[in-house]
PDB file of N, CA and C in Angstrom:
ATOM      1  N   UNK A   1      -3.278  19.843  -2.030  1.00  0.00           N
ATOM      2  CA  UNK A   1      -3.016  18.624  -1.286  1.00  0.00           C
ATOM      3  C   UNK A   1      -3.216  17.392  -2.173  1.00  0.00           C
ATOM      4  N   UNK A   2      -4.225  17.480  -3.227  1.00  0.00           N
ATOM      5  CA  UNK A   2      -4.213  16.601  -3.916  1.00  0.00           C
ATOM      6  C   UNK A   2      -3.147  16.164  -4.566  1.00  0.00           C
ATOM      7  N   UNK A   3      -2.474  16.833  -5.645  1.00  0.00           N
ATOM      8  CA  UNK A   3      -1.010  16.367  -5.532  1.00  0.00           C
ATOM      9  C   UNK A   3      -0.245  15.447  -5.121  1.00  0.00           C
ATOM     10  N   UNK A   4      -0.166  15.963  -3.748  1.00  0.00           N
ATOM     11  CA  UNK A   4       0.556  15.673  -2.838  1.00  0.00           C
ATOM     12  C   UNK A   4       0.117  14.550  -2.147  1.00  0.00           C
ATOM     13  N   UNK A   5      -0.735  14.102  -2.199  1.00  0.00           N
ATOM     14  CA  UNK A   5      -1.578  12.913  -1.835  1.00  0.00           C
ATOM     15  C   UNK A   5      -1.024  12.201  -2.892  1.00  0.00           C
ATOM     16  N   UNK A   6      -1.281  12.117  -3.951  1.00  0.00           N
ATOM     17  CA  UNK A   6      -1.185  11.162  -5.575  1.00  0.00           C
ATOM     18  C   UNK A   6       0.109  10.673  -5.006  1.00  0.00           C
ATOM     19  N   UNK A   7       1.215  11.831  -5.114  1.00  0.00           N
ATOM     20  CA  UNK A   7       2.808  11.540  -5.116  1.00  0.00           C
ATOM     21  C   UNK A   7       2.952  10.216  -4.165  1.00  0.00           C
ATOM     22  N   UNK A   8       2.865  10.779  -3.207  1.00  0.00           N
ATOM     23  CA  UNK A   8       2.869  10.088  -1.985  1.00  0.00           C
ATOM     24  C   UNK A   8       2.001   8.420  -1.949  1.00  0.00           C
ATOM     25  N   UNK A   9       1.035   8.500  -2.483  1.00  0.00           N
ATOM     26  CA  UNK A   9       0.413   7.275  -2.910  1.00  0.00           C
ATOM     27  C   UNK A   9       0.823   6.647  -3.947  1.00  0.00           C
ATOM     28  N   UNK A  10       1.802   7.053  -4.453  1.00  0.00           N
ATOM     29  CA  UNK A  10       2.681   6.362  -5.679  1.00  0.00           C
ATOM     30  C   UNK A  10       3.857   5.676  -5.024  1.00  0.00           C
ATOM     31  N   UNK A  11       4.335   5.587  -4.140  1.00  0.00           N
ATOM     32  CA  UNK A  11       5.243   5.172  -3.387  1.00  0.00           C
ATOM     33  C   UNK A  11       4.809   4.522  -1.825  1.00  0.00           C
ATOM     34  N   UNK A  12       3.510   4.960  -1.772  1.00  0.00           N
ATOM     35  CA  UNK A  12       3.302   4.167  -0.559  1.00  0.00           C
ATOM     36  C   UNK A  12       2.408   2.914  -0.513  1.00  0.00           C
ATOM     37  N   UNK A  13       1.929   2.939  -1.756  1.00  0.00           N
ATOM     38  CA  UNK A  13       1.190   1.708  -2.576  1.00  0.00           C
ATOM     39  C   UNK A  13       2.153   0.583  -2.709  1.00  0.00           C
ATOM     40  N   UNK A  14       3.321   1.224  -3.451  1.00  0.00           N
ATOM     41  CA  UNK A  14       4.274   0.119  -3.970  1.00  0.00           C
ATOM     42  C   UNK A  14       4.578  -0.559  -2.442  1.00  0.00           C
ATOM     43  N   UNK A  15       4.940   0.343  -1.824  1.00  0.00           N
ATOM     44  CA  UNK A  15       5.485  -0.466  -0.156  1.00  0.00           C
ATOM     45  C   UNK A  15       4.825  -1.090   0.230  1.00  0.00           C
ATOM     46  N   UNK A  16       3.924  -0.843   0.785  1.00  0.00           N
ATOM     47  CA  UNK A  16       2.664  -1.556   1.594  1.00  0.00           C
ATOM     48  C   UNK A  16       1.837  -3.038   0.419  1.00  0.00           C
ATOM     49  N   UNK A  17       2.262  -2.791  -1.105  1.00  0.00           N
ATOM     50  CA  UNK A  17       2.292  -4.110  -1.953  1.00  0.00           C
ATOM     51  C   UNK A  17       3.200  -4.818  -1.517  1.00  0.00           C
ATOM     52  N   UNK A  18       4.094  -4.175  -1.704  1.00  0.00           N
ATOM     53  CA  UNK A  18       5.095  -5.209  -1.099  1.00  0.00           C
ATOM     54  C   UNK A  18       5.987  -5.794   0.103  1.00  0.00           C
ATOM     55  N   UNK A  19       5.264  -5.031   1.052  1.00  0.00           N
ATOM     56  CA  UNK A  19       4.916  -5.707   2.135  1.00  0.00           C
ATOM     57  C   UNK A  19       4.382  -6.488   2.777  1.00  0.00           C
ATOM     58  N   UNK A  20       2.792  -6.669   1.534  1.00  0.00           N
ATOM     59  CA  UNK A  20       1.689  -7.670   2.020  1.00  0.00           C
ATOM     60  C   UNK A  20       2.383  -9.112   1.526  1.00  0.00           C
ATOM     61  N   UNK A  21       3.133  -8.430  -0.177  1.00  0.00           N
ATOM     62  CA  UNK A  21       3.457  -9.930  -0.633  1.00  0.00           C
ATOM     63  C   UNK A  21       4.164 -10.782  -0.174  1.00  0.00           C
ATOM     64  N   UNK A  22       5.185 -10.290   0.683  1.00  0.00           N
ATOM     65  CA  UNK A  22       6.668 -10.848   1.607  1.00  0.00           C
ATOM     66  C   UNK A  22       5.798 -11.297   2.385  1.00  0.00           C
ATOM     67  N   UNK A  23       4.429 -10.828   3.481  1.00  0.00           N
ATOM     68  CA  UNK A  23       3.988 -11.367   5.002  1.00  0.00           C
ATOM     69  C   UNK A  23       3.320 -12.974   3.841  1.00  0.00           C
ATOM     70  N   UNK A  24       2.516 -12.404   2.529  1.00  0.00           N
ATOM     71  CA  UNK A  24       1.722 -14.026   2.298  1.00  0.00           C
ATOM     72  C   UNK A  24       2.525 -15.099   2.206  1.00  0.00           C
ATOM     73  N   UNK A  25       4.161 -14.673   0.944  1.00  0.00           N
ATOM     74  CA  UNK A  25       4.880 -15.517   1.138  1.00  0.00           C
ATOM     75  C   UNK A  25       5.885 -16.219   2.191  1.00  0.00           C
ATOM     76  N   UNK A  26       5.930 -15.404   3.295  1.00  0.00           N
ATOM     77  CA  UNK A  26       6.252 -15.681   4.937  1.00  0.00           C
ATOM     78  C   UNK A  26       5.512 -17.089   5.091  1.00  0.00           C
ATOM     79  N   UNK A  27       4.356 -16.629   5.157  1.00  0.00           N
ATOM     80  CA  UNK A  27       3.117 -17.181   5.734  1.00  0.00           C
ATOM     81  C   UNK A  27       3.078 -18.499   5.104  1.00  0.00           C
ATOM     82  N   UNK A  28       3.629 -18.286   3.793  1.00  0.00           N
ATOM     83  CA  UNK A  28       3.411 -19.796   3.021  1.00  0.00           C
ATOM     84  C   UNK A  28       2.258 -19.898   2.150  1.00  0.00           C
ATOM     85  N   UNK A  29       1.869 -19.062   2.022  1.00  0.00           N
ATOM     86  CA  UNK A  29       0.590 -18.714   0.928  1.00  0.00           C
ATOM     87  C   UNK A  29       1.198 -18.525  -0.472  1.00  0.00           C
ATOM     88  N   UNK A  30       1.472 -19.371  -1.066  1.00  0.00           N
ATOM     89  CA  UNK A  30       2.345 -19.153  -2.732  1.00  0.00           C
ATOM     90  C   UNK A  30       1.009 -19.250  -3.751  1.00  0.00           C
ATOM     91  N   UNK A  31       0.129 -19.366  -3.376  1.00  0.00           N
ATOM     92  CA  UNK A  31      -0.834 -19.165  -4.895  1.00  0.00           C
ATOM     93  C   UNK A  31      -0.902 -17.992  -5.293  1.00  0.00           C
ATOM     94  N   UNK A  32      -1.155 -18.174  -6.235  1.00  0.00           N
ATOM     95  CA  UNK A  32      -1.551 -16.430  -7.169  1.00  0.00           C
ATOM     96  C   UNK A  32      -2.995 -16.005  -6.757  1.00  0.00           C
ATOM     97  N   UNK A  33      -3.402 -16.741  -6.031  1.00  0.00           N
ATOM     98  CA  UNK A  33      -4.915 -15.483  -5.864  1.00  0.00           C
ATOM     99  C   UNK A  33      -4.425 -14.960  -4.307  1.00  0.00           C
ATOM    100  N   UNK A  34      -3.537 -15.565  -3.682  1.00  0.00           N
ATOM    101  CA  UNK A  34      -2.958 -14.923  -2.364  1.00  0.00           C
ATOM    102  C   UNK A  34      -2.229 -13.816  -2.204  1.00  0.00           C
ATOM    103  N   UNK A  35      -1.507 -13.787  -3.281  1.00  0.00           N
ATOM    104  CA  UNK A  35      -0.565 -12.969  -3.413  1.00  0.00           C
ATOM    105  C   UNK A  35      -1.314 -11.593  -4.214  1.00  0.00           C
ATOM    106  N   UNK A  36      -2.358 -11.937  -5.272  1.00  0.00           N
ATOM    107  CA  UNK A  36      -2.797 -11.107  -5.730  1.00  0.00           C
ATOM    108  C   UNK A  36      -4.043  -9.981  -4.453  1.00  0.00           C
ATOM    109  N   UNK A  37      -4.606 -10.904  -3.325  1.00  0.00           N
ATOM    110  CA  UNK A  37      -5.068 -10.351  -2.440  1.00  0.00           C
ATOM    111  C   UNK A  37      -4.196  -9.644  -1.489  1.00  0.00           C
ATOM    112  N   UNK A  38      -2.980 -10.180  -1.263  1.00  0.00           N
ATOM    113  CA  UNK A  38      -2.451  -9.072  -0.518  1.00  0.00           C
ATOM    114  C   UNK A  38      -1.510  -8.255  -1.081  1.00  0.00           C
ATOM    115  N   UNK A  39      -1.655  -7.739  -2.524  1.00  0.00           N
ATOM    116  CA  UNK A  39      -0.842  -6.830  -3.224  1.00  0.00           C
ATOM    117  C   UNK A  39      -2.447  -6.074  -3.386  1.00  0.00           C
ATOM    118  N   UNK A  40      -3.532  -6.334  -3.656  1.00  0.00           N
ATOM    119  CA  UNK A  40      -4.803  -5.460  -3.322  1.00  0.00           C
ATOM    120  C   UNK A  40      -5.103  -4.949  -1.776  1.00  0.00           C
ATOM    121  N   UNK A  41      -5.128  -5.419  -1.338  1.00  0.00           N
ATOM    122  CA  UNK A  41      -5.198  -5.171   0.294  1.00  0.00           C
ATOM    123  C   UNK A  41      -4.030  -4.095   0.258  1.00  0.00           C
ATOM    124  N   UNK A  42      -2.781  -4.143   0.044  1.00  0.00           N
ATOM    125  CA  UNK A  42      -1.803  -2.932   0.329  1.00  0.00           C
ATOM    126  C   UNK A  42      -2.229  -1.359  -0.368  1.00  0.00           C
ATOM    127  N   UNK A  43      -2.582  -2.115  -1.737  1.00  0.00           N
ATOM    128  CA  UNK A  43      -3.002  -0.887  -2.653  1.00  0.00           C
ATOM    129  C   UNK A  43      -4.406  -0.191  -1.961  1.00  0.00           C
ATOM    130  N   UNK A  44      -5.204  -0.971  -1.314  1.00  0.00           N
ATOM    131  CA  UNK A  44      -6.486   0.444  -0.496  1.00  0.00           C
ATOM    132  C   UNK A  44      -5.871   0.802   0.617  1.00  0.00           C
ATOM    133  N   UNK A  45      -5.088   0.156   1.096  1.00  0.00           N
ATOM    134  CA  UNK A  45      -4.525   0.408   2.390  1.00  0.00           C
ATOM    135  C   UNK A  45      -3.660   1.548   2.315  1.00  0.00           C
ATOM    136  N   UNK A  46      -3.091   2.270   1.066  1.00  0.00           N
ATOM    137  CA  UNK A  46      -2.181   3.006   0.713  1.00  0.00           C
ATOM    138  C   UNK A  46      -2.955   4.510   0.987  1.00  0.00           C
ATOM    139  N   UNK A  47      -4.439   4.337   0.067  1.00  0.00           N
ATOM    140  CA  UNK A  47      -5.038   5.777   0.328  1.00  0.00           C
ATOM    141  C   UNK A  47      -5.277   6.367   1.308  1.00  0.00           C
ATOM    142  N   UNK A  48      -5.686   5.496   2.592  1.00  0.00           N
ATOM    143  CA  UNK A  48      -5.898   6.453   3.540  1.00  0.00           C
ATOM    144  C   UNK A  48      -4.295   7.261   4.215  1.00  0.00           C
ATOM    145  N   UNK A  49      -3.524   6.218   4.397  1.00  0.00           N
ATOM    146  CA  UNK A  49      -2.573   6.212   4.505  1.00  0.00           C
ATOM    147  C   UNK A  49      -1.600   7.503   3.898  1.00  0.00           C
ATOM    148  N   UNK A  50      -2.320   7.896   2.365  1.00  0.00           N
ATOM    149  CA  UNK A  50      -1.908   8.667   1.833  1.00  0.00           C
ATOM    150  C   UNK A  50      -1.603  10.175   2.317  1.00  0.00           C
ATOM    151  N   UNK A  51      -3.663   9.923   2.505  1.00  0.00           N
ATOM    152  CA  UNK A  51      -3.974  10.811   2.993  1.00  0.00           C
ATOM    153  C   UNK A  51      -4.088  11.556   4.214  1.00  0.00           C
ATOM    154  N   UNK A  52      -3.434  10.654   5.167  1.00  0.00           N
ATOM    155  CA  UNK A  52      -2.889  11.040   6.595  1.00  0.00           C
ATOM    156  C   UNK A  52      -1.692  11.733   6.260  1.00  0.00           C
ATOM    157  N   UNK A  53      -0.917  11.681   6.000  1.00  0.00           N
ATOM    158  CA  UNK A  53       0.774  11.479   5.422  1.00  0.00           C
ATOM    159  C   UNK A  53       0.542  13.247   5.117  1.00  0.00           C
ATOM    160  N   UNK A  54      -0.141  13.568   3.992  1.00  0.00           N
ATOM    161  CA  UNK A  54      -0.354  14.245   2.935  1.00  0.00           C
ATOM    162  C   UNK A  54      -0.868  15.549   4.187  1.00  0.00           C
ATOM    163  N   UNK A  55      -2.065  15.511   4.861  1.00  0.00           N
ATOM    164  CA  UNK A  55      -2.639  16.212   5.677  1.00  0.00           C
ATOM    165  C   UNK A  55      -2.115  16.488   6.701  1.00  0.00           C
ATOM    166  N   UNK A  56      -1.073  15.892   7.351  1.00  0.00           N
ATOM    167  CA  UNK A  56       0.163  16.262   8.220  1.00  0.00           C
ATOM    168  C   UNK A  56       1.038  16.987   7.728  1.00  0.00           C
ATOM    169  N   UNK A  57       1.954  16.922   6.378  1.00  0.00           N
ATOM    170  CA  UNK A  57       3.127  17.728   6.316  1.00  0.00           C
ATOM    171  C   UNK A  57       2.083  18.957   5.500  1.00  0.00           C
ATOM    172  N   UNK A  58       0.961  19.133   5.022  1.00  0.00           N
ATOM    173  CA  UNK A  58       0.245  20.331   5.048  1.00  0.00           C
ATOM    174  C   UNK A  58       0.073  21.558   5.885  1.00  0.00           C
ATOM    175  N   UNK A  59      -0.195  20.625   6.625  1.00  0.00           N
ATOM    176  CA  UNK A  59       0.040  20.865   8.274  1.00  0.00           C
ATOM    177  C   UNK A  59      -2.214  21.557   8.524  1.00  0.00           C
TER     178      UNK A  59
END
């Protein structure tokens, strides 16, 4: 499962980065420590995430 976790957190990191960065710049937050917090915020947000993902199609 580990693996399969990594994979999966390699692609669900990038999304959820760049998802946070589109809502700060939505929002109107253009500094670089904003943007750098919600491209961190996506990236922990990715592992659990991962690991739900990962532990389901395991089954």
């Amino acid at each position: 499962m580990n693996r399969l976790m990594m994979i999966i957190f390699s692609m669900a990191s990038t999304s959820l980065m760049g998802v946070g960065i589109v809502a700060a710049l939505t929002m109107g937050m253009v500094t670089l420590k904003a943007i750098l917090v919600a491209a961190a915020v996506g990236f922990v947000a990715a592992i659990p995430v991962s690991w739900f993902v990962a532990r389901q199609i395991t089954g």
